[in-house]
C-alpha atoms as a PDB file:
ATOM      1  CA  UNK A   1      31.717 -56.961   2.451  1.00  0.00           C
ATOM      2  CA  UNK A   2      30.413 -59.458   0.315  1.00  0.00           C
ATOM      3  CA  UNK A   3      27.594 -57.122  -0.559  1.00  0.00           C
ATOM      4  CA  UNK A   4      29.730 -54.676  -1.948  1.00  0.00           C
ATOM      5  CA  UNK A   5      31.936 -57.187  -4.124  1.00  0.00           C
ATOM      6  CA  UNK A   6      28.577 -58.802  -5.966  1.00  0.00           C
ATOM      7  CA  UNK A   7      26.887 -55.345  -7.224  1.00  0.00           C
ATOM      8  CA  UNK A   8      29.682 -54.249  -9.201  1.00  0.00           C
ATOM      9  CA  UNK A   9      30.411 -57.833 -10.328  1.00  0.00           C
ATOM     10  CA  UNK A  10      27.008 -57.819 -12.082  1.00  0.00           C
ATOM     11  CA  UNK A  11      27.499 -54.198 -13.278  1.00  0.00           C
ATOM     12  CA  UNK A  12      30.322 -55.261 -14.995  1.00  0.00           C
ATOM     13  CA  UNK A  13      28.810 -58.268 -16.712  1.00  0.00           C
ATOM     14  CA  UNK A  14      26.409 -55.961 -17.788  1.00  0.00           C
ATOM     15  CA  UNK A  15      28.861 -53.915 -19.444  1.00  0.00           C
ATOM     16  CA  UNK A  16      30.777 -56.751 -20.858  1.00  0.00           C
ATOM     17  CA  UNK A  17      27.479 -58.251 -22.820  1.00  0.00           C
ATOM     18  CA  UNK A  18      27.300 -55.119 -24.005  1.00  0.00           C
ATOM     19  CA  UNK A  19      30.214 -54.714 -25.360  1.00  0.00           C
ATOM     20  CA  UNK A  20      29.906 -58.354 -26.994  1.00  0.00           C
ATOM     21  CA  UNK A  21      26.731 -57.431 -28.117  1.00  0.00           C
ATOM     22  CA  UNK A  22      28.097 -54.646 -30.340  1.00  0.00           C
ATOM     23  CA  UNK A  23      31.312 -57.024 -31.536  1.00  0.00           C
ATOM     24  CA  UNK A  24      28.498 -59.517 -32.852  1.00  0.00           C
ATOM     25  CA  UNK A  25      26.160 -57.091 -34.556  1.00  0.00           C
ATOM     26  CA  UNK A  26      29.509 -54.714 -35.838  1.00  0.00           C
ATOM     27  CA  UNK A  27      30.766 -58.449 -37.267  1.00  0.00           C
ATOM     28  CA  UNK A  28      26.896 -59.231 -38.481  1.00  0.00           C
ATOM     29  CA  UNK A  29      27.418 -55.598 -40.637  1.00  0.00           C
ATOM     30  CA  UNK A  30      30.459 -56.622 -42.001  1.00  0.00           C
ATOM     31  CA  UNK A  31      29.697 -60.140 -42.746  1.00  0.00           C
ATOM     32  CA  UNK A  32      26.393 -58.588 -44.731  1.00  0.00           C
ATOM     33  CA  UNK A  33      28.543 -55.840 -46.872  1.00  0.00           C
ATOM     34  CA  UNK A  34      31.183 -58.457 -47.329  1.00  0.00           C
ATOM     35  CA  UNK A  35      27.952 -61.069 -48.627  1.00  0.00           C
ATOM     36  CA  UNK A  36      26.746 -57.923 -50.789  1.00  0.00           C
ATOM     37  CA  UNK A  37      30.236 -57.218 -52.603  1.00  0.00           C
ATOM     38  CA  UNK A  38      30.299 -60.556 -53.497  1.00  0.00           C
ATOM     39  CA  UNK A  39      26.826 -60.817 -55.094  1.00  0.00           C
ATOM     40  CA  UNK A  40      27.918 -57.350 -56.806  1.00  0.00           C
ATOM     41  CA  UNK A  41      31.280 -58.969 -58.361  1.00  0.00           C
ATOM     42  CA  UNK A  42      28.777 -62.125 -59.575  1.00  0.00           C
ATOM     43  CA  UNK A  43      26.378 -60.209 -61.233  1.00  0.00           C
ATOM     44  CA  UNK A  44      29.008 -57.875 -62.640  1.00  0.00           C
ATOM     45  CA  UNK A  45      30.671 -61.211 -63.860  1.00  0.00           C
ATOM     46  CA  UNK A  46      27.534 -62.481 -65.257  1.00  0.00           C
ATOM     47  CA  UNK A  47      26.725 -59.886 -67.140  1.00  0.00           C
ATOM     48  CA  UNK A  48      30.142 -59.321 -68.729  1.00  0.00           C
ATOM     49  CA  UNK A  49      30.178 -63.388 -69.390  1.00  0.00           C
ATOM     50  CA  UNK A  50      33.135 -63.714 -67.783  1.00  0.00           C
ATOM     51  CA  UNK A  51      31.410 -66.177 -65.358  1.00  0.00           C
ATOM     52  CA  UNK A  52      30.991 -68.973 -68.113  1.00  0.00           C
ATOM     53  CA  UNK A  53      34.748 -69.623 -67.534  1.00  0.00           C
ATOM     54  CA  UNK A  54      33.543 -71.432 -64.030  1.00  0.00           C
ATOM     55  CA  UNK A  55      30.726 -73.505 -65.799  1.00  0.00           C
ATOM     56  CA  UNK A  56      33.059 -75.217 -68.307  1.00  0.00           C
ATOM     57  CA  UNK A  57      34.126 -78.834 -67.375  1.00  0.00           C
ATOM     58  CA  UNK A  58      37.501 -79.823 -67.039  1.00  0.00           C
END
């Protein structure tokens, strides 16, 4: 009985890291397009000049 109840158990721990597995490395690809947008709308910023607002002091 208690045979039976442990094997699927681990089976299904198996499954679950799995299926954390692909949460953290769908969130990892999301995280680096969100990180590459930004570094887009920076340089874009730059190299209109618009970004010299940000360096004056107030």
């Amino acid at each position: 009985m208690f045979r039976l109840t442990t094997e699927p158990s681990s089976e299904a721990f198996i499954v679950e890291k799995e299926i954390t597995n692909t949460q953290n490395f769908t969130l990892l690809k999301i995280a680096t397009f969100q990180l590459i947008k930004i570094i887009t709308i920076v340089k874009i910023a730059e190299s209109v000049g618009s970004l010299k607002v940000f360096h004056t002091p107030r």
